[in-house]
C-alpha atoms as a PDB file:
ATOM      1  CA  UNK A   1     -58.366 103.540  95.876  1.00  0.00           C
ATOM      2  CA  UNK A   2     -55.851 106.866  95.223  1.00  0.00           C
ATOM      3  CA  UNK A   3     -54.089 105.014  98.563  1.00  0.00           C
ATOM      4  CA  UNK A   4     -52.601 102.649  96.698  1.00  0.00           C
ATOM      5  CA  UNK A   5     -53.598 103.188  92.733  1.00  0.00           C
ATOM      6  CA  UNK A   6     -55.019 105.923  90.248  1.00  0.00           C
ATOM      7  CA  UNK A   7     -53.771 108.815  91.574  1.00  0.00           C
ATOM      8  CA  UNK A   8     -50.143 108.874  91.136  1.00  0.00           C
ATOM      9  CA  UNK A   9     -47.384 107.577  92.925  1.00  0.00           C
ATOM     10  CA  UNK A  10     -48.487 106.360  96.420  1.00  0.00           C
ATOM     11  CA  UNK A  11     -47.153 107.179  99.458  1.00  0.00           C
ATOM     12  CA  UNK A  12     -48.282 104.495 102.346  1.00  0.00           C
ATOM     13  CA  UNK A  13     -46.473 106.079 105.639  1.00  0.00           C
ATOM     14  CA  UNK A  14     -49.369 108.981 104.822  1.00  0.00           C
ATOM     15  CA  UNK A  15     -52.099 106.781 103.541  1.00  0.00           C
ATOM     16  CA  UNK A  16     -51.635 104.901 107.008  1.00  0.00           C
ATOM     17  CA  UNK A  17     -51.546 107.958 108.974  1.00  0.00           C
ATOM     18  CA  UNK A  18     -54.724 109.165 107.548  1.00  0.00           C
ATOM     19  CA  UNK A  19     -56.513 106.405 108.038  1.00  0.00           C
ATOM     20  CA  UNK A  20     -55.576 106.057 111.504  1.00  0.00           C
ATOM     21  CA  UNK A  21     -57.073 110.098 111.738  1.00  0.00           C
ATOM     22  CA  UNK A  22     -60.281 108.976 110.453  1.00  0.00           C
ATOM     23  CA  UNK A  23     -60.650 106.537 112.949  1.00  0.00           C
ATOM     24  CA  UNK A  24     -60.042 109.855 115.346  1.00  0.00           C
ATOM     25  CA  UNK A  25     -62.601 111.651 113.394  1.00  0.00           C
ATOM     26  CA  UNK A  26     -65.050 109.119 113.446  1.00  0.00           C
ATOM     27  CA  UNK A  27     -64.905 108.192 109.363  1.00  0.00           C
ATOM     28  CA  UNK A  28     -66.512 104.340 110.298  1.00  0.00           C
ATOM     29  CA  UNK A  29     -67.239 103.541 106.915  1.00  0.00           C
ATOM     30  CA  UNK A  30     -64.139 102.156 104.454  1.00  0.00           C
ATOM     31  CA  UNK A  31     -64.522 101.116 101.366  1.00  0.00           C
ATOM     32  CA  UNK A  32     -61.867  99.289  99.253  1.00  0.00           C
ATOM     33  CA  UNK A  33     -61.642  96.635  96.521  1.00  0.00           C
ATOM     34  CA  UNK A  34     -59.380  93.599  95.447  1.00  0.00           C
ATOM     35  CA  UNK A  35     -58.958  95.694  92.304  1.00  0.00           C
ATOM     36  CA  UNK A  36     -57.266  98.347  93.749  1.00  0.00           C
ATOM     37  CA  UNK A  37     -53.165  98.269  93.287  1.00  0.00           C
ATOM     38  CA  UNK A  38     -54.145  94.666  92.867  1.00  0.00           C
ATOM     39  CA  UNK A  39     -54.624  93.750  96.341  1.00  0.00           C
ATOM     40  CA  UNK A  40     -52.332  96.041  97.503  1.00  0.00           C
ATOM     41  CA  UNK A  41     -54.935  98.379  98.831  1.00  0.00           C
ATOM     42  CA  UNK A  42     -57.161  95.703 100.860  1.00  0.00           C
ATOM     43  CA  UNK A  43     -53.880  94.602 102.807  1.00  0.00           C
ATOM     44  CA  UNK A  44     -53.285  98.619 103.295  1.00  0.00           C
ATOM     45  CA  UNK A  45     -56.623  98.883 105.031  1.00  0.00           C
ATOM     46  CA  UNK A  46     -55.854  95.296 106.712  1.00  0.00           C
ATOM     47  CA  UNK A  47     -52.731  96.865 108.361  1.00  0.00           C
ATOM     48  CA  UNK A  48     -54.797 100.070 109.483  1.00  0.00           C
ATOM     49  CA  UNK A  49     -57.287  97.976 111.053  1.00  0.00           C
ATOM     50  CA  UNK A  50     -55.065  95.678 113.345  1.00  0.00           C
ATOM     51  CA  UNK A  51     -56.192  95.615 116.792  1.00  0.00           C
ATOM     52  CA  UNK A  52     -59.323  97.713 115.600  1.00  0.00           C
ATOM     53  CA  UNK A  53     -61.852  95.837 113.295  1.00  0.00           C
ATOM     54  CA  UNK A  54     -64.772  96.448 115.209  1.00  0.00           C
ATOM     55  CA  UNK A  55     -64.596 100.763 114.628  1.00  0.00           C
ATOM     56  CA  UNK A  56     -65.575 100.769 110.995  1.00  0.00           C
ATOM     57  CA  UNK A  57     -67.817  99.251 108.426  1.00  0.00           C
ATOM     58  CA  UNK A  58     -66.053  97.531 106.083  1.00  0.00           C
ATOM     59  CA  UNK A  59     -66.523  97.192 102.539  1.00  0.00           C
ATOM     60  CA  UNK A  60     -64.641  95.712  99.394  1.00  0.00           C
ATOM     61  CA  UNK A  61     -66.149  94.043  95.761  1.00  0.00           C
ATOM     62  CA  UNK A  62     -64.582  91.788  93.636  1.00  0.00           C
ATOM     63  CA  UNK A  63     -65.382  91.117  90.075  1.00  0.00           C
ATOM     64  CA  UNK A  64     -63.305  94.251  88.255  1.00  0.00           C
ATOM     65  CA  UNK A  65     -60.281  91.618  86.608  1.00  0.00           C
ATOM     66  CA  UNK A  66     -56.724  93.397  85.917  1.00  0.00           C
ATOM     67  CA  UNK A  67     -54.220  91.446  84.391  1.00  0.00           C
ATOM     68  CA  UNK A  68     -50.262  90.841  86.315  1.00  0.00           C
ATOM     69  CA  UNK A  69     -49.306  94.638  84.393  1.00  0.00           C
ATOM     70  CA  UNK A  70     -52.732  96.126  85.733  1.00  0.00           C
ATOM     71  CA  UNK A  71     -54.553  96.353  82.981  1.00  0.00           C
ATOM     72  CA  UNK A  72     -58.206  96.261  82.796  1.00  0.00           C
ATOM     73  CA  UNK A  73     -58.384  92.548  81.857  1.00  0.00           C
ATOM     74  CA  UNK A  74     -62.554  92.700  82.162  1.00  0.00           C
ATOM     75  CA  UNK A  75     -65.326  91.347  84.580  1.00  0.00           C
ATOM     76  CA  UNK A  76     -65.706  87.617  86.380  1.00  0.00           C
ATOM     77  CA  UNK A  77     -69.107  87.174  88.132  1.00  0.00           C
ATOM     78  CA  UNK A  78     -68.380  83.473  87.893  1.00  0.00           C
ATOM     79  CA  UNK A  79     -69.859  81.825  91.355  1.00  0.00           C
ATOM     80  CA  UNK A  80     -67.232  79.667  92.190  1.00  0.00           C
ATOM     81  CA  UNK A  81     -64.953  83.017  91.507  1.00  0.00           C
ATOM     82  CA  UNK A  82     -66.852  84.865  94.299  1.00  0.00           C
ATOM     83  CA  UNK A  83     -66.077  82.503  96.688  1.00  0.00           C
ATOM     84  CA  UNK A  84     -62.169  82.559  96.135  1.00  0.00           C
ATOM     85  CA  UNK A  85     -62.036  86.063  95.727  1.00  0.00           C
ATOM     86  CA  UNK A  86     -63.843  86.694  99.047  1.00  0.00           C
ATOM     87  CA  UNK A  87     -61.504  83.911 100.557  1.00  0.00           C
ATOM     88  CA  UNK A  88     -58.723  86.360  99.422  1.00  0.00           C
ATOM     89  CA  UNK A  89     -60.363  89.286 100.501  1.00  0.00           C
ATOM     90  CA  UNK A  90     -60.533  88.381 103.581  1.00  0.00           C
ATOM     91  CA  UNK A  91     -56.955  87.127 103.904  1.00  0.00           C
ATOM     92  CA  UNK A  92     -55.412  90.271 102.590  1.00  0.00           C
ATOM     93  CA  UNK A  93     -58.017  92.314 105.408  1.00  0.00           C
ATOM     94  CA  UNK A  94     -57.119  90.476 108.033  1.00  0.00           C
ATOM     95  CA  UNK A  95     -60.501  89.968 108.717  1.00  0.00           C
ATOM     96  CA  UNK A  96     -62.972  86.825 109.778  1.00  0.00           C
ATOM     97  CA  UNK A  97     -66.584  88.876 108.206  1.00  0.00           C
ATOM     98  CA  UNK A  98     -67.186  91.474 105.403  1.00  0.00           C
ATOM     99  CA  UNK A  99     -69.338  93.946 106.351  1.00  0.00           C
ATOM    100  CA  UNK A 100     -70.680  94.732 102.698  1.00  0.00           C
ATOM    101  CA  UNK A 101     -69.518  93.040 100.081  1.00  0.00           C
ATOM    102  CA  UNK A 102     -70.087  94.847  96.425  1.00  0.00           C
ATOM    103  CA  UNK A 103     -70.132  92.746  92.935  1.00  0.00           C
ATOM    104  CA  UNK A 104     -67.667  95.615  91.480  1.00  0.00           C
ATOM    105  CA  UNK A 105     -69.057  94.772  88.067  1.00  0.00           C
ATOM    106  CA  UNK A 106     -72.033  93.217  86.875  1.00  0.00           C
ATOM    107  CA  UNK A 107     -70.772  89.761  84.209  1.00  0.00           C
ATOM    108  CA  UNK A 108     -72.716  89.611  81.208  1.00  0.00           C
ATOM    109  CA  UNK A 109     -71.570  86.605  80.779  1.00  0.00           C
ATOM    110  CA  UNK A 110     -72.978  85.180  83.577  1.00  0.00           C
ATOM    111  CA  UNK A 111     -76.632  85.572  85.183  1.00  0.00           C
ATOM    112  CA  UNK A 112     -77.064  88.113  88.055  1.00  0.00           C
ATOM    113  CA  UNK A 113     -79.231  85.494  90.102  1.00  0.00           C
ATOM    114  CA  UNK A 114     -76.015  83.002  89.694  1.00  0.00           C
ATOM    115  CA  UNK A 115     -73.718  85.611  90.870  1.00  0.00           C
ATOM    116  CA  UNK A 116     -75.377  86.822  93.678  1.00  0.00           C
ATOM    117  CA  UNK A 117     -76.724  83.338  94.636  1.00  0.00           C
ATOM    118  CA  UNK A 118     -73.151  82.476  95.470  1.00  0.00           C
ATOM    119  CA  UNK A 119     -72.467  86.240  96.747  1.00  0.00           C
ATOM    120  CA  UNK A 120     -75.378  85.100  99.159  1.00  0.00           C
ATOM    121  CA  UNK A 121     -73.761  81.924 100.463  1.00  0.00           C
ATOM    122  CA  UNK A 122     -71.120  83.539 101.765  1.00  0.00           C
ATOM    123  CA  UNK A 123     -73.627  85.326 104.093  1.00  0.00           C
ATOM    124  CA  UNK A 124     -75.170  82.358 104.980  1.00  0.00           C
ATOM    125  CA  UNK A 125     -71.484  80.887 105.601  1.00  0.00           C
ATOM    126  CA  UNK A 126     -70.928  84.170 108.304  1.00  0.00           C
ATOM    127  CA  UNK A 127     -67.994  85.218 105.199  1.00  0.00           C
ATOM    128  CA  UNK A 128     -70.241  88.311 104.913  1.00  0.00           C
ATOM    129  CA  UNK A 129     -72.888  90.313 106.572  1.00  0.00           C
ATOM    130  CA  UNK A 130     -74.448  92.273 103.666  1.00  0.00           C
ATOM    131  CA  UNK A 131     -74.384  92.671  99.612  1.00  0.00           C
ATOM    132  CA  UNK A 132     -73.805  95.343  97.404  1.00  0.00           C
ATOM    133  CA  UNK A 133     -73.836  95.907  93.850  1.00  0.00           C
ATOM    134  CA  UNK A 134     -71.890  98.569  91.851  1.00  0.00           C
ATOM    135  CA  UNK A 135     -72.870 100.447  88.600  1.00  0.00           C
ATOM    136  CA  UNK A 136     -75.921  98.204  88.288  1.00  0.00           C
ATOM    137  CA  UNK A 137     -78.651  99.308  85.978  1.00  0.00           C
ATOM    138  CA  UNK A 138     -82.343  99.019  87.132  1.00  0.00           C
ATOM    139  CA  UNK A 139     -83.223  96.067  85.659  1.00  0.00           C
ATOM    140  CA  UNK A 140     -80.285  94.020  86.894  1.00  0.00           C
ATOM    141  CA  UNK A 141     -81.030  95.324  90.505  1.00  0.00           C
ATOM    142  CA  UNK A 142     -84.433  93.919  90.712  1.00  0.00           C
ATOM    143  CA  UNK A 143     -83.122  90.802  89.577  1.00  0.00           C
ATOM    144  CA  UNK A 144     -80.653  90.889  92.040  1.00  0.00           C
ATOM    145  CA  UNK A 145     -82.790  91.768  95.149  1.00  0.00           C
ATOM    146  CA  UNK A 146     -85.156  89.011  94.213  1.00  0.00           C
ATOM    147  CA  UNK A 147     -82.682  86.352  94.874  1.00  0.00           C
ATOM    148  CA  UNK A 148     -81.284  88.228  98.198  1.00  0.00           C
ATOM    149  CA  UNK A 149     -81.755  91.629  99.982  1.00  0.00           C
ATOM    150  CA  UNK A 150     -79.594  94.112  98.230  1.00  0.00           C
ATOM    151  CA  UNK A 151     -78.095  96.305 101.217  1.00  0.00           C
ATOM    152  CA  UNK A 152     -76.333  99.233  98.832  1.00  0.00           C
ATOM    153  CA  UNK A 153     -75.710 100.424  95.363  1.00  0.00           C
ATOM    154  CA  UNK A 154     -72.277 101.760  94.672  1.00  0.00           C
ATOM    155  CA  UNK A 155     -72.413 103.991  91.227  1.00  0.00           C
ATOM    156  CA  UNK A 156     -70.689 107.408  90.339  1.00  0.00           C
ATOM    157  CA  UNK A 157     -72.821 110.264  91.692  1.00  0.00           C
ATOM    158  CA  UNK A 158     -71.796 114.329  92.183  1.00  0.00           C
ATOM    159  CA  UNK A 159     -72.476 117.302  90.583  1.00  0.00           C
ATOM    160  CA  UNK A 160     -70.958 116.749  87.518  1.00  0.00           C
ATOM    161  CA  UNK A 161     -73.058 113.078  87.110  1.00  0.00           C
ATOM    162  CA  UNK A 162     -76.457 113.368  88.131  1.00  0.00           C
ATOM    163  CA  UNK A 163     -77.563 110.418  85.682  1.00  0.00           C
ATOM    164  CA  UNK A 164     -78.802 107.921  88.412  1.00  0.00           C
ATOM    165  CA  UNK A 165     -81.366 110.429  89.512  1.00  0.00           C
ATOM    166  CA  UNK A 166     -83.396 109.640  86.672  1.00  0.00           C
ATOM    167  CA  UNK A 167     -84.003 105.760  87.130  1.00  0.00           C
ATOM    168  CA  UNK A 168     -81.625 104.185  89.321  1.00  0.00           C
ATOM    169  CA  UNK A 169     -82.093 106.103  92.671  1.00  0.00           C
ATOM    170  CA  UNK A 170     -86.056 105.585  92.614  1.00  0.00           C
ATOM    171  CA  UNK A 171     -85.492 101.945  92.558  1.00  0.00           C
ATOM    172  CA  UNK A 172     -83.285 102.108  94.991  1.00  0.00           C
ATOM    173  CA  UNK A 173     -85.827 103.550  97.341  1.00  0.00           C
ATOM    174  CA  UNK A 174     -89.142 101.155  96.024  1.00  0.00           C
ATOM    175  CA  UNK A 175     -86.768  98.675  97.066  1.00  0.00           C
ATOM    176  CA  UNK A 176     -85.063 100.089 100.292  1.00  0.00           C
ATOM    177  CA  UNK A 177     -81.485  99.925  99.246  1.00  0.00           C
ATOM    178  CA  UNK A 178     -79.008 102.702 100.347  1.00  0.00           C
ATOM    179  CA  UNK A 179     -76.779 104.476  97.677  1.00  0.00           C
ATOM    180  CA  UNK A 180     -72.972 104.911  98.023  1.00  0.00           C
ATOM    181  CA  UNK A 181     -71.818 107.421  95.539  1.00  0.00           C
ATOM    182  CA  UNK A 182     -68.446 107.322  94.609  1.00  0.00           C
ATOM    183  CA  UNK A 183     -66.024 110.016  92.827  1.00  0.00           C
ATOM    184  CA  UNK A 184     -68.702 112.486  94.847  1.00  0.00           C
ATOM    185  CA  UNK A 185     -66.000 115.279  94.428  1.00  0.00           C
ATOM    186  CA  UNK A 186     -66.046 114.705  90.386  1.00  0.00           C
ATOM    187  CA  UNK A 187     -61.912 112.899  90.475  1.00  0.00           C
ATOM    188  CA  UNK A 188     -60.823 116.109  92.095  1.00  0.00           C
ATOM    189  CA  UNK A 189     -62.063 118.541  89.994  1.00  0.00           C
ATOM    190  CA  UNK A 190     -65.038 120.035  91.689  1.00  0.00           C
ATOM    191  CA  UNK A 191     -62.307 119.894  94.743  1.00  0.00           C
ATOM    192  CA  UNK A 192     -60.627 122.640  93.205  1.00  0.00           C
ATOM    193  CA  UNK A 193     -57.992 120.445  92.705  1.00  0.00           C
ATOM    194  CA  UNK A 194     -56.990 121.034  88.880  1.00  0.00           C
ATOM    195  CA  UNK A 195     -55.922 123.724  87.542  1.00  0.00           C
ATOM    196  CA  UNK A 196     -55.403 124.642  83.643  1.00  0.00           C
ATOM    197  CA  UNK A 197     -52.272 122.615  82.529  1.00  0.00           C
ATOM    198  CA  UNK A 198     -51.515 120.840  85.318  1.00  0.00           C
ATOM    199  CA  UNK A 199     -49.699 118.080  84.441  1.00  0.00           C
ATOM    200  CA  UNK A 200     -51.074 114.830  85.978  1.00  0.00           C
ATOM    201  CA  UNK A 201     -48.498 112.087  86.496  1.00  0.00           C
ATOM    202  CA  UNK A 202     -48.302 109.064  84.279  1.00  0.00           C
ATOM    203  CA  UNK A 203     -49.833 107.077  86.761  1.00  0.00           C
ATOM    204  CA  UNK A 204     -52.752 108.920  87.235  1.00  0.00           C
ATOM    205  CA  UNK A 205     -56.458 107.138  85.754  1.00  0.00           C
ATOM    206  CA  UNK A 206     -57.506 110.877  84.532  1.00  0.00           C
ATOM    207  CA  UNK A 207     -55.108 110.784  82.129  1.00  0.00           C
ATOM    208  CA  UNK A 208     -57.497 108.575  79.956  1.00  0.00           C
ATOM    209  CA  UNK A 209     -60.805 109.855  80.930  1.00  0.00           C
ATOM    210  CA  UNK A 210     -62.765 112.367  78.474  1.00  0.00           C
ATOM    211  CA  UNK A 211     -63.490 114.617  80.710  1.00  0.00           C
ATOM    212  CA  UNK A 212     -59.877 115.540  81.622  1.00  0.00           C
ATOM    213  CA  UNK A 213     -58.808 116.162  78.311  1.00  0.00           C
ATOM    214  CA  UNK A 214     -58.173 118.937  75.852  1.00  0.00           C
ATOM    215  CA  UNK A 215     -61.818 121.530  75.390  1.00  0.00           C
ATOM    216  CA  UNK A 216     -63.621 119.208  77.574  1.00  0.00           C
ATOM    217  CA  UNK A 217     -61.167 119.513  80.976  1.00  0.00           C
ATOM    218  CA  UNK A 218     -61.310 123.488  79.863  1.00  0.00           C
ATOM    219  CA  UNK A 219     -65.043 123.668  79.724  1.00  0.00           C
ATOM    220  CA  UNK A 220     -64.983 121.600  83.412  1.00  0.00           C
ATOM    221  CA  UNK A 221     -62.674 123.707  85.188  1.00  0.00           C
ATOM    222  CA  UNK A 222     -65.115 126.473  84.153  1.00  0.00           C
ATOM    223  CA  UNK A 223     -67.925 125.134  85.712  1.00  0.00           C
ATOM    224  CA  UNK A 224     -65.850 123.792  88.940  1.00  0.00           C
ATOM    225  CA  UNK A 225     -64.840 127.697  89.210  1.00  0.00           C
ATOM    226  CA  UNK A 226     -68.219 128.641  89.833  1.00  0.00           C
ATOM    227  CA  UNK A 227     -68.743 126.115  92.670  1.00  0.00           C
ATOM    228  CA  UNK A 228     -65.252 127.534  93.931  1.00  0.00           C
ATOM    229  CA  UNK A 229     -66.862 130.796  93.851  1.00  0.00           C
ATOM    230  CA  UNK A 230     -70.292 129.788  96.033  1.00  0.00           C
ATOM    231  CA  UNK A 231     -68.059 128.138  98.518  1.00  0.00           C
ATOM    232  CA  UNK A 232     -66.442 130.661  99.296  1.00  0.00           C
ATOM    233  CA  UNK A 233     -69.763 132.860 100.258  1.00  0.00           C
ATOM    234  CA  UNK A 234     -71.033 130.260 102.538  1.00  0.00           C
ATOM    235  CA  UNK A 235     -66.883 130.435 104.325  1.00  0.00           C
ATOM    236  CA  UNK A 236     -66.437 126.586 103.168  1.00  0.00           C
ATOM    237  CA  UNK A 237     -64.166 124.764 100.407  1.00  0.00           C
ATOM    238  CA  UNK A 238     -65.357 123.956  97.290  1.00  0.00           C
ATOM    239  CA  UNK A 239     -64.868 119.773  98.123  1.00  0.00           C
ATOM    240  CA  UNK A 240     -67.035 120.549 101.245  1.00  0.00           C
ATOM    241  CA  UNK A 241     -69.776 122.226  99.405  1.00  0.00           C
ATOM    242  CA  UNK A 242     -69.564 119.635  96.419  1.00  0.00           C
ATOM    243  CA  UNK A 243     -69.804 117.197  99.629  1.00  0.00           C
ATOM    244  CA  UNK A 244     -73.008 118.669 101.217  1.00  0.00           C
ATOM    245  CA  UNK A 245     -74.509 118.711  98.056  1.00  0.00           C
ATOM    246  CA  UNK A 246     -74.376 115.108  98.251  1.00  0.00           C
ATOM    247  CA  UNK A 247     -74.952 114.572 101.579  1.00  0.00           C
ATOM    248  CA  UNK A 248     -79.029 116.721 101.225  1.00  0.00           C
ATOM    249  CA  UNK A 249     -79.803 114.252  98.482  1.00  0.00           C
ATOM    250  CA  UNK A 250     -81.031 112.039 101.759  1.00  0.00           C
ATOM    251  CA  UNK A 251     -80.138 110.045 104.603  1.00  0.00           C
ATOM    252  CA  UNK A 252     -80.008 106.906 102.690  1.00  0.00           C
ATOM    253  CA  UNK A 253     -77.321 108.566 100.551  1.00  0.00           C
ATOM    254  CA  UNK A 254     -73.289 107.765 102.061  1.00  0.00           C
ATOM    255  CA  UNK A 255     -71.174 109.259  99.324  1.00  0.00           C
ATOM    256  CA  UNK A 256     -67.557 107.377  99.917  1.00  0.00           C
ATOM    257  CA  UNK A 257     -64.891 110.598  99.063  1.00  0.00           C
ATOM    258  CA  UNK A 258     -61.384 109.192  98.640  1.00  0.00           C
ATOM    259  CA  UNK A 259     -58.194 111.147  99.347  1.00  0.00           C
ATOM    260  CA  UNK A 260     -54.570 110.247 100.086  1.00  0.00           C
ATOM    261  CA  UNK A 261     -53.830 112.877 103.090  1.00  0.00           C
ATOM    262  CA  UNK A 262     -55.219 114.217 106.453  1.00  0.00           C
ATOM    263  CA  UNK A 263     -55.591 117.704 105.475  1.00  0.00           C
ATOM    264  CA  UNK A 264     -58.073 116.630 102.865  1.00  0.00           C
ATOM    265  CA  UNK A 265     -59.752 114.067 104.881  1.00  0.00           C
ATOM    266  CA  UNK A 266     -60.208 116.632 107.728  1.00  0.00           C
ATOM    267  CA  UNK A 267     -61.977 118.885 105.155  1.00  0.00           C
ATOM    268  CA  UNK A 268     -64.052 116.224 103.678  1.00  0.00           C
ATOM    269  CA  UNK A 269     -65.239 115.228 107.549  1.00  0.00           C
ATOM    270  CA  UNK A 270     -65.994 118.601 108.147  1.00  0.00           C
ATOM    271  CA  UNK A 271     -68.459 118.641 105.289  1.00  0.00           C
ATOM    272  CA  UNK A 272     -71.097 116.628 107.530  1.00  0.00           C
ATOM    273  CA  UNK A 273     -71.734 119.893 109.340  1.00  0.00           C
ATOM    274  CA  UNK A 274     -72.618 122.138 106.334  1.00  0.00           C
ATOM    275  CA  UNK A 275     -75.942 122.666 106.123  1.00  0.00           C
ATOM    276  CA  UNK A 276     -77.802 123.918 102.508  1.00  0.00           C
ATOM    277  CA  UNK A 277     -80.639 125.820 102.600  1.00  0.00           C
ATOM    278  CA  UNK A 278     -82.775 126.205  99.184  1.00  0.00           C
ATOM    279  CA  UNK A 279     -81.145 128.964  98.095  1.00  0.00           C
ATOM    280  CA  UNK A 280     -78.194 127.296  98.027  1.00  0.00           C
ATOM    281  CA  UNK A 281     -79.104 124.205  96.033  1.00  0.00           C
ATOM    282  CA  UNK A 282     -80.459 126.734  93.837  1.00  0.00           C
ATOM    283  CA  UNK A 283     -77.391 128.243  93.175  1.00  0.00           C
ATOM    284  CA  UNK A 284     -75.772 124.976  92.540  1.00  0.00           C
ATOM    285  CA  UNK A 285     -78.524 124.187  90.134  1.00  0.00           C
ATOM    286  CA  UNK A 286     -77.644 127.338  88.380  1.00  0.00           C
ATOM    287  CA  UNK A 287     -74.062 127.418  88.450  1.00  0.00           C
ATOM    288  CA  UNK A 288     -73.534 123.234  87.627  1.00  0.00           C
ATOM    289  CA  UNK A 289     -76.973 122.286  85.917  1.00  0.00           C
ATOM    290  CA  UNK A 290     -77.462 118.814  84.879  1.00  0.00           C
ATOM    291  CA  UNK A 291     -75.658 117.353  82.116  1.00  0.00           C
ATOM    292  CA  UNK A 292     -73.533 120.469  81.659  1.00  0.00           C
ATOM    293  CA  UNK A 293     -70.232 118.120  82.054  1.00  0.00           C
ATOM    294  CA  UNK A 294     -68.198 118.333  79.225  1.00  0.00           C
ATOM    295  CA  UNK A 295     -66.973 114.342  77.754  1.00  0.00           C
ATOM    296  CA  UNK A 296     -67.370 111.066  78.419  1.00  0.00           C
ATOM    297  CA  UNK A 297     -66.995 109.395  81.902  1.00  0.00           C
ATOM    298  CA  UNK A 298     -65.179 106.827  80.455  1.00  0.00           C
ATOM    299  CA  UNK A 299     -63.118 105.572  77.916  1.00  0.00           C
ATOM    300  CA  UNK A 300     -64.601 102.813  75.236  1.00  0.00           C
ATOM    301  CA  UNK A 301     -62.374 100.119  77.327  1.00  0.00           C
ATOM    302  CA  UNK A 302     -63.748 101.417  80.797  1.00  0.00           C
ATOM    303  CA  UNK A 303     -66.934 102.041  79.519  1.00  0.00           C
ATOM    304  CA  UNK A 304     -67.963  98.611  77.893  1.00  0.00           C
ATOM    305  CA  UNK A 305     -67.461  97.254  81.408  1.00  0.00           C
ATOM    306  CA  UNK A 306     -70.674  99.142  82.566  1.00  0.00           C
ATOM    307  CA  UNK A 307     -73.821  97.183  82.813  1.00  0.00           C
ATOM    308  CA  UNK A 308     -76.677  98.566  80.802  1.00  0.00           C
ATOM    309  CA  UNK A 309     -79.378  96.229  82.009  1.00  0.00           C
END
């Protein structure tokens, strides 16, 4: 997403160049979404990929609505609006299949079997290989796998949000579906990338989330400090510590990190390769317990658009 939206201003000579170095560092799975710079991001990756579809796993998810300015305009789980926004998907890529294909959003408005009944046409139709869902609550995932296999849940998951342990990661495994955190490095801020005052551009999404503001950011960079500080015992960067914390939660967990250069990229690869031992985790227990973020994930607008079951 930071690519092309998010994150500030982007700059696509580097976003290409990076992603032609994680195809060198053997980074095979890419995830992206119509939502992102409102298209603008899928045909990014589409461009990357020319000449090399078959080296990565390729994901995207519609259902996340912006409006021509870019504003959050809400969620569409409408069936015949799967179909024509995998039709564009697919045009912007470049590509003839979907490799994993997310409902961004879950539609109140509309039934999860309808949604993923059409979601699971596509499949049938070769459009697709597999289906994902993204910030799904329990209940809705059951309902979901019942109508097809449910490949992957995409939700927010990192040392700073822990909240899917408690219910959504044990049905993931009763039911055998992988997990894809995303924002595993906390929005930069358990990268070390934040300092006090820095001023983020007027681009940037933090800007409007709770826990980048005022006592709360204060009380974060406190806590991100202390996983600084462990990280640099065990002779790694914070980001690849934050990482490998992710990474022992278990094989069936692929957390998707997102960054717009090759120096962080090469760091975040490099992460596979750190090992934790228990007194490790420990320490990260200690130093980051659960729930000790400071604020809200999201705003009320941002919020409101995340199913509840």
């Amino acid at each position: 997403m930071g690519m092309s939206d998010g994150y500030g201003v982007p700059d696509e000579a580097e976003a290409l160049r990076t992603l032609d170095r994680a195809l060198e560092l053997g980074v095979t799975f890419w995830d992206t979404a119509d939502v992102y710079g409102l298209g603008a991001n899928e045909a990014l990756v589409g461009r990357a990929l020319a000449g090399r579809r078959d080296e990565v796993e390729l994901a995207t998810k519609f259902g996340n609505v912006r409006d021509a300015a870019g504003s959050y305009g809400g969620v569409n789980g409408r069936p015949e609006y799967a179909r024509s926004a995998c039709q564009a998907s697919l045009a912007r890529l470049g590509v003839e299949r979907i490799d994993l294909y997310y409902l961004h959003r879950v539609d109140p408005a509309v039934p999860i079997e309808e949604t993923v009944g059409a979601m699971a046409e596509l499949v049938a139709e070769g459009s697709v290989a597999h289906l994902g869902l993204s910030e799904a609550a329990p209940t809705t995932i059951r309902r979901a796998a019942a109508v097809h296999p449910i490949a992957a849940l995409q939700s927010e998951y990192s040392l700073w949000h822990r909240e899917p342990e408690h219910e959504v990661i044990p049905t993931l495994r009763e039911l055998g579906i992988g997990f894809v955190p995303f924002s595993p490095l906390g929005r930069g801020l358990l990268a070390g990338a934040l300092a006090p005052g820095t001023d983020l551009e007027e681009s940037d999404l933090r800007r409007v989330l709770p826990r980048f503001q005022g006592e709360n950011l204060e009380r974060n960079l406190e806590l991100a400090e202390r996983v600084r500080d462990l990280a640099a015992r065990r002779g790694a960067t914070p980001a690849q510590l934050a990482l490998a914390w992710v990474l022992s939660r278990g094989e069936d967990v692929v957390p998707i990190p997102g960054t717009k250069r090759r120096a962080y990229l090469e760091q975040n690869a490099a992460a596979a390769a750190l090992e934790l031992d228990d007194a490790d985790l420990a320490a990260l227990d200690a130093a980051f317990p659960p729930g000790a973020a400071a604020g809200d994930r999201y705003p009320e607008f941002l919020e409101r658009l995340i199913d509840k079951g």
